[in-house]
N, C-alpha and C. Protein backbone atom coordinates (compact mmCIF):
# COMPACT_ATOMS: atom_id res chain seq x y z
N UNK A 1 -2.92 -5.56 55.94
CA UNK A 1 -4.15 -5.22 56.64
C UNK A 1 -4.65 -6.49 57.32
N UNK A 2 -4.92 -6.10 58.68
CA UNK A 2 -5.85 -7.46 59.13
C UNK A 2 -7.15 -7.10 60.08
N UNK A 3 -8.08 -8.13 59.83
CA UNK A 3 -9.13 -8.09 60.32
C UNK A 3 -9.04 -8.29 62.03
N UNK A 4 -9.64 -6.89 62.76
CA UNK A 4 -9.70 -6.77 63.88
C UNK A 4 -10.73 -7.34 64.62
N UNK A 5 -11.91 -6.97 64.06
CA UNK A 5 -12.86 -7.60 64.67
C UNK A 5 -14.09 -7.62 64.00
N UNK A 6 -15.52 -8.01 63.79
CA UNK A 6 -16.63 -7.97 62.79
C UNK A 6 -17.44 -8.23 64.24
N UNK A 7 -18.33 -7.17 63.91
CA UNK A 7 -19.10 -7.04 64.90
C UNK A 7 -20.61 -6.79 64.59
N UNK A 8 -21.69 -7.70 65.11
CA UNK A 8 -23.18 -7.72 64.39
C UNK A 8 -23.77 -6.47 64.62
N UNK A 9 -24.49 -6.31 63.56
CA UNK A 9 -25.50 -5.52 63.04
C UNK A 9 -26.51 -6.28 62.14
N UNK A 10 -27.74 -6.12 62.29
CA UNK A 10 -29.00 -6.62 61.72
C UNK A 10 -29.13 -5.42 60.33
N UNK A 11 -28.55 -4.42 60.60
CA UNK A 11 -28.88 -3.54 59.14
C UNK A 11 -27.33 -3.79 58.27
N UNK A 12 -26.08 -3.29 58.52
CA UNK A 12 -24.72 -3.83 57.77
C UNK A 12 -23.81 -4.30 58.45
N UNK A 13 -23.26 -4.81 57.62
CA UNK A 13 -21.48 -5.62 57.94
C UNK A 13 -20.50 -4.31 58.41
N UNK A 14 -20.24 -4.90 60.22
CA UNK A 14 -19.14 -4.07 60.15
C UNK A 14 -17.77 -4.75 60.23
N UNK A 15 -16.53 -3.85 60.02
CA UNK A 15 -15.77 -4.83 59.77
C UNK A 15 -14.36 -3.92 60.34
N UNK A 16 -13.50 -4.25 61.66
CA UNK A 16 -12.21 -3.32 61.63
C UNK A 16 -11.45 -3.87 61.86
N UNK A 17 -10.14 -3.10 60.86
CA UNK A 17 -9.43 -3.65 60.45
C UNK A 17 -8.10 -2.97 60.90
N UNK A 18 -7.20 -3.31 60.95
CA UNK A 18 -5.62 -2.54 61.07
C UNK A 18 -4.46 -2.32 60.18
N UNK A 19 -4.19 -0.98 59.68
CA UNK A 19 -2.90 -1.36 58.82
C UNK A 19 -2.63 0.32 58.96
N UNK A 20 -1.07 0.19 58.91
CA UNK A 20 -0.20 1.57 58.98
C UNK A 20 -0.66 2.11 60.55
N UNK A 21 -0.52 1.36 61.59
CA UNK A 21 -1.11 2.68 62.88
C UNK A 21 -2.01 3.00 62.81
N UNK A 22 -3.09 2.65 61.76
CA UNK A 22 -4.56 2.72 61.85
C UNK A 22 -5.81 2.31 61.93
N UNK A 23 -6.62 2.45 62.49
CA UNK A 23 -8.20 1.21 62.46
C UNK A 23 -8.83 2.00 61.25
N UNK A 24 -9.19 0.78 60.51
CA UNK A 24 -9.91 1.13 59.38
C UNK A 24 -11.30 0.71 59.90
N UNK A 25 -12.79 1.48 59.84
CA UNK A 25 -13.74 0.79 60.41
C UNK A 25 -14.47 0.62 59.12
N UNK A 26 -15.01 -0.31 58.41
CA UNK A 26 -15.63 -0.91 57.52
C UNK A 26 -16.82 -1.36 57.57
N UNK A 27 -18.21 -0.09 57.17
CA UNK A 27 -19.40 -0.39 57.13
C UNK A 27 -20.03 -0.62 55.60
N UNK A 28 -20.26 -2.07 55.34
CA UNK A 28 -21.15 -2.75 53.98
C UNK A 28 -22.49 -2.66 54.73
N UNK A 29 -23.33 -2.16 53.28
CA UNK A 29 -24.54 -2.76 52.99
C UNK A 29 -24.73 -3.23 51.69
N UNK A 30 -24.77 -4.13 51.20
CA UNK A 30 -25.11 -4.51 49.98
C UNK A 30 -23.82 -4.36 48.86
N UNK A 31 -24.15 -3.37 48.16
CA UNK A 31 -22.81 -2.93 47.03
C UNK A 31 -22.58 -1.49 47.69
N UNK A 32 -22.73 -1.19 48.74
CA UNK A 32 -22.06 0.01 49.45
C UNK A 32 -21.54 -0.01 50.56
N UNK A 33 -20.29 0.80 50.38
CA UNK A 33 -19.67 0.71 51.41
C UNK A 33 -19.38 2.23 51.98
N UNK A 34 -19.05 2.12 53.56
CA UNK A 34 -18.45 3.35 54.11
C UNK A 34 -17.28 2.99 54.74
N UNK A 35 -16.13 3.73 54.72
CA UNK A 35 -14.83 3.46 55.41
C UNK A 35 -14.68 4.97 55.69
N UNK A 36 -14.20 4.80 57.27
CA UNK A 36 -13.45 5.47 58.03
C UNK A 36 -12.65 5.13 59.17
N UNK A 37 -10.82 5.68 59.08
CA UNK A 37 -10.12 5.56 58.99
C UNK A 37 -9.47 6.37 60.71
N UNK A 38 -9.06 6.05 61.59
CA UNK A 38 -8.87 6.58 62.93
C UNK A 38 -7.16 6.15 63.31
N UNK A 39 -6.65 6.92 63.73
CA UNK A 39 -5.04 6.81 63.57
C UNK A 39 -5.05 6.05 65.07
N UNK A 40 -4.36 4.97 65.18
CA UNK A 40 -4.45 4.44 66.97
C UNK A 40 -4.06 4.72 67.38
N UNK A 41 -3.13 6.28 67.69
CA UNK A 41 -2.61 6.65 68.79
C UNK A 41 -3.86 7.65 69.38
N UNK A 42 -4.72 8.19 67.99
CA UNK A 42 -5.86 8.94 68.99
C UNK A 42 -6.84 8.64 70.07
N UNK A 43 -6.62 6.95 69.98
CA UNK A 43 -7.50 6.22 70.71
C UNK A 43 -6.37 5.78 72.10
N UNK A 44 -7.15 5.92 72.95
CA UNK A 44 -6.45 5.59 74.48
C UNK A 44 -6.72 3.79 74.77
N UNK A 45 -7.61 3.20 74.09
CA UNK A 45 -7.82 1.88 74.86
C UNK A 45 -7.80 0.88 73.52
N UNK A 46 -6.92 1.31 72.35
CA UNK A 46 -7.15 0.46 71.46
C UNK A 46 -8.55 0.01 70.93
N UNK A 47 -8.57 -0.94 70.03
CA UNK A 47 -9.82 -1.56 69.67
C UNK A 47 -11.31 -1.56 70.65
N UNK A 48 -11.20 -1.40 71.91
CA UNK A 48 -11.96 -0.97 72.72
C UNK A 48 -12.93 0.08 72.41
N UNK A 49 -11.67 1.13 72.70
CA UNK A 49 -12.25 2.59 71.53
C UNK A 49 -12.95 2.48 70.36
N UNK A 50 -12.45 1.97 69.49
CA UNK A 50 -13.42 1.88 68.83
C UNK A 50 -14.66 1.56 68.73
N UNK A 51 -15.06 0.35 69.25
CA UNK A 51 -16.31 -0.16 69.98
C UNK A 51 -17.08 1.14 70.45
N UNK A 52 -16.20 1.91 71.21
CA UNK A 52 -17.50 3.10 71.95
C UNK A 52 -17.64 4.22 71.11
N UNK A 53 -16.41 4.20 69.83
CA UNK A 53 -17.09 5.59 68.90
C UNK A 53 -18.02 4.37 67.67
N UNK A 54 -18.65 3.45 68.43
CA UNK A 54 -19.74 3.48 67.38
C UNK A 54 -20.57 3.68 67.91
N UNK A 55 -21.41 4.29 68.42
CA UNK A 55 -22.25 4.23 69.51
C UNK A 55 -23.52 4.52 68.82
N UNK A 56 -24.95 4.10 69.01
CA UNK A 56 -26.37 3.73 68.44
C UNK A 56 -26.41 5.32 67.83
N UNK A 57 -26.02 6.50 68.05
CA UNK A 57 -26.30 7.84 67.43
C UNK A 57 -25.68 8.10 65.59
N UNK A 58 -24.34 7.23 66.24
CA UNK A 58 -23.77 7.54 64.99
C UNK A 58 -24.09 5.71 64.00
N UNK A 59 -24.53 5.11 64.50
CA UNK A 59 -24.91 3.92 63.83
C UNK A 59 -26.29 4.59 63.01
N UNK A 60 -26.95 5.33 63.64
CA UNK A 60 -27.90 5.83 63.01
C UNK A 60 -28.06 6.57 61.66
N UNK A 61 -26.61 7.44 62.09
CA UNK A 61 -26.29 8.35 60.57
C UNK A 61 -26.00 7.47 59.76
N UNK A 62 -24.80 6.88 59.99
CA UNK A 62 -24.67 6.03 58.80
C UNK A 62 -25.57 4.90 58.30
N UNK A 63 -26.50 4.90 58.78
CA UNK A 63 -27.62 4.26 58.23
C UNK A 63 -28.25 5.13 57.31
N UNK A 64 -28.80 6.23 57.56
CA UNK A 64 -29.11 7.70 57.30
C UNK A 64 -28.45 7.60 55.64
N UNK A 65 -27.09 7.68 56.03
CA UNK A 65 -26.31 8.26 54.86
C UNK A 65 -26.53 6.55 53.96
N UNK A 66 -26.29 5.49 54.15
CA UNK A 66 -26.54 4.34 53.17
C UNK A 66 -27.92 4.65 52.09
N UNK A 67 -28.76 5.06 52.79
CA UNK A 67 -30.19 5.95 52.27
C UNK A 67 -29.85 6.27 51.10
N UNK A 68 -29.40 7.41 51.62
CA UNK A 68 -28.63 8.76 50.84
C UNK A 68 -28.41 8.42 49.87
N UNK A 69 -27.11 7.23 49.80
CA UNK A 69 -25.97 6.77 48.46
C UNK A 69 -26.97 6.04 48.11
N UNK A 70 -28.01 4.80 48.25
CA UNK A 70 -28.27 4.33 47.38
C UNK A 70 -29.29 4.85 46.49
N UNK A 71 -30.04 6.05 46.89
CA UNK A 71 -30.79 6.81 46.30
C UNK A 71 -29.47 7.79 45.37
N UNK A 72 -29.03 8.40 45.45
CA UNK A 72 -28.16 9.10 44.97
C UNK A 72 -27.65 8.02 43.72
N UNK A 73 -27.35 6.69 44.11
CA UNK A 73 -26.56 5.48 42.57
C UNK A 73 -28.20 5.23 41.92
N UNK A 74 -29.09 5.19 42.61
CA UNK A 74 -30.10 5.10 41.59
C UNK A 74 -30.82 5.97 40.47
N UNK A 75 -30.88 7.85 41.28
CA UNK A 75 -31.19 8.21 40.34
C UNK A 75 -30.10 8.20 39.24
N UNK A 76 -28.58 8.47 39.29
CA UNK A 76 -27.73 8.56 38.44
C UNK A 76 -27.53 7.44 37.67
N UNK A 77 -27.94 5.90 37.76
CA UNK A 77 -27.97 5.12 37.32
C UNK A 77 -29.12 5.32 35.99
N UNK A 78 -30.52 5.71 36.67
CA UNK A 78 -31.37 6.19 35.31
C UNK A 78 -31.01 7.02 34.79
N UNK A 79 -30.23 7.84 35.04
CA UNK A 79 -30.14 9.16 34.17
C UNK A 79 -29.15 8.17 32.55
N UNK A 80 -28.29 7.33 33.72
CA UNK A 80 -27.48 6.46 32.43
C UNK A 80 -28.35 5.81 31.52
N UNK A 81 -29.38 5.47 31.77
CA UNK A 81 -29.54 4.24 31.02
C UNK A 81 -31.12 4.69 30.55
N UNK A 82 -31.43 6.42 30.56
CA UNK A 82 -32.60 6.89 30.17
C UNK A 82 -32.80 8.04 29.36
């Protein structure tokens, strides 16, 4: 696997990467992560492509969804330890 490119964000780390014919796109926040996985022949302009399927709509969800999970590890975290 190698690192394609890391590209800023003020809310998480993104991070894409290449291995097997595929871009792995790698969004951290904190102790969470999201990975999704795009085969490079579906993409016409390489790493380019990728760049434009992140586009501010879907940067949004997955912000959305980071929400989500860390509310989701917290309540299940008290349920552990309550």
């Amino acid at each position: 696997m190698r690192i394609v490119a890391e590209l800023p964000n003020p809310d998480f780390k993104i991070t894409i990467m290449s291995m097997n014919q595929k871009f792995i796109i790698k969004l951290e926040q904190g102790s969470l992560e999201q990975i999704f996985k795009v085969p490079e022949m579906d993409l016409t302009d390489g790493v380019n492509s990728v760049f434009e399927l992140l586009d501010e709509e879907f940067l949004k969800t997955v912000a959305a969804r980071f929400l989500e999970m860390r509310k989701d590890w917290k309540d299940t975290y008290f349920r552990y330890n309550y």
